[in-house]
Protein backbone atom coordinates (compact mmCIF):
# COMPACT_ATOMS: atom_id res chain seq x y z
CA UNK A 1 -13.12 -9.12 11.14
CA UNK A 2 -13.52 -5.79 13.98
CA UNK A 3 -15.85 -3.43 12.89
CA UNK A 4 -14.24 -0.54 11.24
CA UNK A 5 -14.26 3.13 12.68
CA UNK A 6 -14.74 6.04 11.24
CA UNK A 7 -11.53 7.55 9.63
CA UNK A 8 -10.54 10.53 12.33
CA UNK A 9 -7.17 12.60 12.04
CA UNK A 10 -6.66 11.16 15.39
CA UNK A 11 -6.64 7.75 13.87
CA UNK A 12 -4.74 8.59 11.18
CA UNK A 13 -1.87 10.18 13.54
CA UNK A 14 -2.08 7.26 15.46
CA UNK A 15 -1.89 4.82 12.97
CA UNK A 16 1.37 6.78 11.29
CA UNK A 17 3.07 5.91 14.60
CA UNK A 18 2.21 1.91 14.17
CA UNK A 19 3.10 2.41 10.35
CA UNK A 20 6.56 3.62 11.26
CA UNK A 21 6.96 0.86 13.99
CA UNK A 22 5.63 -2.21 11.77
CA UNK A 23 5.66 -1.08 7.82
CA UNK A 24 7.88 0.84 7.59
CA UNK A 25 10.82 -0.85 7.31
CA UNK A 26 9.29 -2.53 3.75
CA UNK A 27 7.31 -0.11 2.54
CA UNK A 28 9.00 2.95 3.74
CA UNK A 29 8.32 5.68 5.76
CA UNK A 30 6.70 7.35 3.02
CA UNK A 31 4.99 4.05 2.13
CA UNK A 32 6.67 5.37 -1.64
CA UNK A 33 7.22 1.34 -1.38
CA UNK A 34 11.05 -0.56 -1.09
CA UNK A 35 13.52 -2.53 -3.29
CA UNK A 36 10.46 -5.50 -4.66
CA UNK A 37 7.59 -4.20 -1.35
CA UNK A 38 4.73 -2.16 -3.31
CA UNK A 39 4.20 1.55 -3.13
CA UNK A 40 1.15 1.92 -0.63
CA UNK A 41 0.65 5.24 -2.37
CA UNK A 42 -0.32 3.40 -5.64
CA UNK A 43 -3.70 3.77 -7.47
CA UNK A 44 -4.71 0.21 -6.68
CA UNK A 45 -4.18 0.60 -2.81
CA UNK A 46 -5.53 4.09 -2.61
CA UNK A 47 -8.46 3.76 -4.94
CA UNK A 48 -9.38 0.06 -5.84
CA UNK A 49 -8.11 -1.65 -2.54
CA UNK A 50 -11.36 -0.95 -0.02
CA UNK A 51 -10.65 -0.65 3.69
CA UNK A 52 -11.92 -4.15 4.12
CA UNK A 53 -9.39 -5.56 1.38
CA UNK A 54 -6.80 -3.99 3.25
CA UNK A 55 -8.11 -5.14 6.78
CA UNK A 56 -7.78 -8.97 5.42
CA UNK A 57 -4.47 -8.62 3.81
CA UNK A 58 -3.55 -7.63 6.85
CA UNK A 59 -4.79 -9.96 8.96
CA UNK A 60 -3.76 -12.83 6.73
CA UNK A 61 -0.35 -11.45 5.21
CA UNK A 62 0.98 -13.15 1.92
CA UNK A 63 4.11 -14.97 3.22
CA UNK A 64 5.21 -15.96 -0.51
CA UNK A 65 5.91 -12.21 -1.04
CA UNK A 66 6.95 -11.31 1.95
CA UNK A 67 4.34 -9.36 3.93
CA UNK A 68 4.22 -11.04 7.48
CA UNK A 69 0.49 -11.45 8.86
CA UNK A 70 -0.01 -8.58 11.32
CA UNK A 71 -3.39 -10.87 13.11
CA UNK A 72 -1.51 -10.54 16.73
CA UNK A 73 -2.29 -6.22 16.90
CA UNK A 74 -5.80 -5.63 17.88
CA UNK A 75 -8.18 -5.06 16.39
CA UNK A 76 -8.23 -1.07 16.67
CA UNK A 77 -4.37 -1.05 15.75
CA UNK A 78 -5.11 -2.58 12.81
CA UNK A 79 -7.91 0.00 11.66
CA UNK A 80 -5.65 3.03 12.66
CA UNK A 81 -2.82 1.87 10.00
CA UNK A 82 -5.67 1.62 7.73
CA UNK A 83 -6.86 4.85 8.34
CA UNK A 84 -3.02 6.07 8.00
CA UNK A 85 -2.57 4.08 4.53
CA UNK A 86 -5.63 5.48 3.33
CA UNK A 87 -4.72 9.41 4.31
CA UNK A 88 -1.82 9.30 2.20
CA UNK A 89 -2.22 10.96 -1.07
CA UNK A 90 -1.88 8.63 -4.37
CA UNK A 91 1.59 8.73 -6.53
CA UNK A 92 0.92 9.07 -10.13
C-alpha cells in the first residue's frame, strides 16, 4: 500500500477530475450513489470507512458487486480520489 498524503484542496480538486473520469459513471457525479452502486456520501464511507479501508477496496475492487479493481492508477491517483471521496459532505 503507497503511503498516504496529506489531504490538500489541491488533491481533492485533482482527485474530483479522476472521480468524474473513473467513478462516476456508478456512483455518480455527486457520488449520491446509482441504480444498486452505494452512495459514497453515506455515514459508513464518510465516517466509519478510514482512508486506508478505502485505499484497499480500491486496490482490490469487489467484482461480485460490481466495483472493478482500480490497482493499475498509481499510487498518488489513487490517494487524490480518496482525498476527493473524503471532502464530500455526508447525506443524512
Amino acid at each position: 500500500m503507497g503511503q498516504q498524503p496529506p489531504r490538500l484542496p489541491e488533491a481533492a480538486a485533482a482527485g474530483r477530475l479522476l472521480f468524474l473520469g473513473h467513478c462516476a459513471q456508478c456512483h455518480g457525479k455527486d457520488a449520491d450513489g446509482k441504480g444498486r452502486r452505494p452512495a459514497l456520501r453515506s455515514m459508513r464511507v464518510q465516517q466509519i470507512a478510514t482512508p486506508g479501508d478505502l485505499h484497499w477496496f480500491l486496490v482490490n475492487g469487489n467484482l461480485r458487486r460490481g466495483m472493478p479493481s482500480w490497482s493499475k492508477l498509481p499510487s498518488q491517483q489513487l490517494w487524490q480520489i480518496i482525498s476527493y471521496v473524503k471532502s464530500l459532505k455526508a447525506s443524512p
